[in-house]
C-alpha atoms as a PDB file:
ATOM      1  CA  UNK A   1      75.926 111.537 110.999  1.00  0.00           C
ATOM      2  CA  UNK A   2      77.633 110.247 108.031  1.00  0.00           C
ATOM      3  CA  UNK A   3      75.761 108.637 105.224  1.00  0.00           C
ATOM      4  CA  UNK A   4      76.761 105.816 102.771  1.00  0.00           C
ATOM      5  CA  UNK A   5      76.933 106.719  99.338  1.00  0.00           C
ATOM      6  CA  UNK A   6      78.224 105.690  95.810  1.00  0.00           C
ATOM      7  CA  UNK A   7      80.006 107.517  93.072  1.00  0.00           C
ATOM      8  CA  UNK A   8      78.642 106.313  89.966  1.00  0.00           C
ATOM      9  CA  UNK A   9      79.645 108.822  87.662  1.00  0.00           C
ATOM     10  CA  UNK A  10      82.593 112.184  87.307  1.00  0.00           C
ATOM     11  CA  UNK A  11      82.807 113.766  90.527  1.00  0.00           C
ATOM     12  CA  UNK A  12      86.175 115.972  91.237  1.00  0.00           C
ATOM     13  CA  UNK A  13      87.315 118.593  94.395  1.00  0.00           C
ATOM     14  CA  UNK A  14      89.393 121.157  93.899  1.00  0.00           C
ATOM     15  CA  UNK A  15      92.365 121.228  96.910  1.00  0.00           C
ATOM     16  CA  UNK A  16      92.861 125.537  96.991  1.00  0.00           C
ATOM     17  CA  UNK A  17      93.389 126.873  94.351  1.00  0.00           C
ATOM     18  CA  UNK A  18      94.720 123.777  92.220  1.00  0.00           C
ATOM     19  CA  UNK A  19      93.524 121.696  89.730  1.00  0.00           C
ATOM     20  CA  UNK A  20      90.105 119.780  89.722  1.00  0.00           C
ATOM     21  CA  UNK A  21      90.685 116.048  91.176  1.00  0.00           C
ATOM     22  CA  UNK A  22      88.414 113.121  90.480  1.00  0.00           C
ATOM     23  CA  UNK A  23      87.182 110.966  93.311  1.00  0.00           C
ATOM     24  CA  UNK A  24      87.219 107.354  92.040  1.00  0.00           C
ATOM     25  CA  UNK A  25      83.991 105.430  91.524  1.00  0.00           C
ATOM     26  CA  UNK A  26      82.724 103.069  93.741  1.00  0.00           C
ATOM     27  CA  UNK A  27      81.594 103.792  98.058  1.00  0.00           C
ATOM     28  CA  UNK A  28      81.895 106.983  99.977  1.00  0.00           C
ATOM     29  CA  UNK A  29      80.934 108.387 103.399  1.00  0.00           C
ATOM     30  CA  UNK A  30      78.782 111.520 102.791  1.00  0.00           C
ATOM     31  CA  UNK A  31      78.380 113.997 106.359  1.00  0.00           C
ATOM     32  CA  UNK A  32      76.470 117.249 105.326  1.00  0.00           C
ATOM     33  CA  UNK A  33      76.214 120.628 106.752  1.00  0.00           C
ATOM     34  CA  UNK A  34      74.278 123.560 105.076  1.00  0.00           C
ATOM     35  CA  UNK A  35      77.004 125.051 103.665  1.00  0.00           C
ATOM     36  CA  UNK A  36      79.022 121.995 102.799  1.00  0.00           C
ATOM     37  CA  UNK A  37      79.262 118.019 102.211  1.00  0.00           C
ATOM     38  CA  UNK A  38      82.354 116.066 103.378  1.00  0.00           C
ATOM     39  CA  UNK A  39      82.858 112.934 101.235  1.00  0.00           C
ATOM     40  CA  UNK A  40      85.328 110.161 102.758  1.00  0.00           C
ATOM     41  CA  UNK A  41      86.553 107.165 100.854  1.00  0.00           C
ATOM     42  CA  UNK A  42      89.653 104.025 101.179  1.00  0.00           C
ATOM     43  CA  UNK A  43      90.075 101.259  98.930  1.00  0.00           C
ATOM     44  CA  UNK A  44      89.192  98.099  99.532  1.00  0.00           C
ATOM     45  CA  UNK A  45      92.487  97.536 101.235  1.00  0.00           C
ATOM     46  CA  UNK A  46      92.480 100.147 103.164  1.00  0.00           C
ATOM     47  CA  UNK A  47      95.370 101.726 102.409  1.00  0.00           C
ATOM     48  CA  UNK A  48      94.464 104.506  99.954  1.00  0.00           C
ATOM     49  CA  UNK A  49      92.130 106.965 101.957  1.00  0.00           C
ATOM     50  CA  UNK A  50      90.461 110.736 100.763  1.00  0.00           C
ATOM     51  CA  UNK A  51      88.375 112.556 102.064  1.00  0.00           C
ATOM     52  CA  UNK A  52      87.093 116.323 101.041  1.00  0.00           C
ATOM     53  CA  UNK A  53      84.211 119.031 101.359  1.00  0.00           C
ATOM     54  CA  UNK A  54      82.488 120.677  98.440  1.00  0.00           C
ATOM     55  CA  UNK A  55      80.355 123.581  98.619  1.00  0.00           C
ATOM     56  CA  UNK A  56      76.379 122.007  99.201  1.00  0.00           C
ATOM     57  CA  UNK A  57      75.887 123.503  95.837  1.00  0.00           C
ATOM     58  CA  UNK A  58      77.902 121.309  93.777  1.00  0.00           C
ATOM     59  CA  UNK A  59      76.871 117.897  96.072  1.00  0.00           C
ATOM     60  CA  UNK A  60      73.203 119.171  94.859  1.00  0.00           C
ATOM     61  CA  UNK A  61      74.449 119.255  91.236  1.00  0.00           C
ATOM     62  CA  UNK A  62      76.379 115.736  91.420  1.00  0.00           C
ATOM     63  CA  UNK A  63      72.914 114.321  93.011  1.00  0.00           C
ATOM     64  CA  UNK A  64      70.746 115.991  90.777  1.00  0.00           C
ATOM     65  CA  UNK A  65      73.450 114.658  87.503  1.00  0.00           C
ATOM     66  CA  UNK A  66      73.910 110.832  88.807  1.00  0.00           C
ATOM     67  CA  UNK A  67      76.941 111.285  89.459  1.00  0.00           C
ATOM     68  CA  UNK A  68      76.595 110.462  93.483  1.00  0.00           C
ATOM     69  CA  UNK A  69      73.931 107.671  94.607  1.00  0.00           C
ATOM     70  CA  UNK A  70      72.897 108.278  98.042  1.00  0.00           C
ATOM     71  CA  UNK A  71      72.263 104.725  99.806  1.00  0.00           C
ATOM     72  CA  UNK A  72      68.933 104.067 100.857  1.00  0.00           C
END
């Protein structure tokens, strides 16, 4: 089940092997597994969507930082 959650501060995803990407601040969709988390986002339009999994790891680290506010 997919959570509501904010980023507040720098959060990027890597797509392969390319360069680090930030997600922009402001509401995200967080669905976890134990390996991985799968963030989701749109603008407020809706036009603009992203989504992407991260290794557990670093969604621990961006928690742990700030950087992501889960919703309570």
């Amino acid at each position: 089940m997919a959570q509501k959650a904010e980023i507040t501060g720098k959060v990027e995803y890597r797509e392969g092997d390319g360069p680090l990407i930030p997600i922009r601040k402001g509401p995200v969709e967080v669905t976890t597994t134990a390996q991985d988390a799968t963030l989701s986002w749109h603008d407020e339009g809706g036009e603009v969507r992203g989504s992407t999994a991260m290794p557990i790891a670093d969604f621990k680290r961006y928690l742990a930082e700030g950087a992501i506010r889960l919703a309570d």
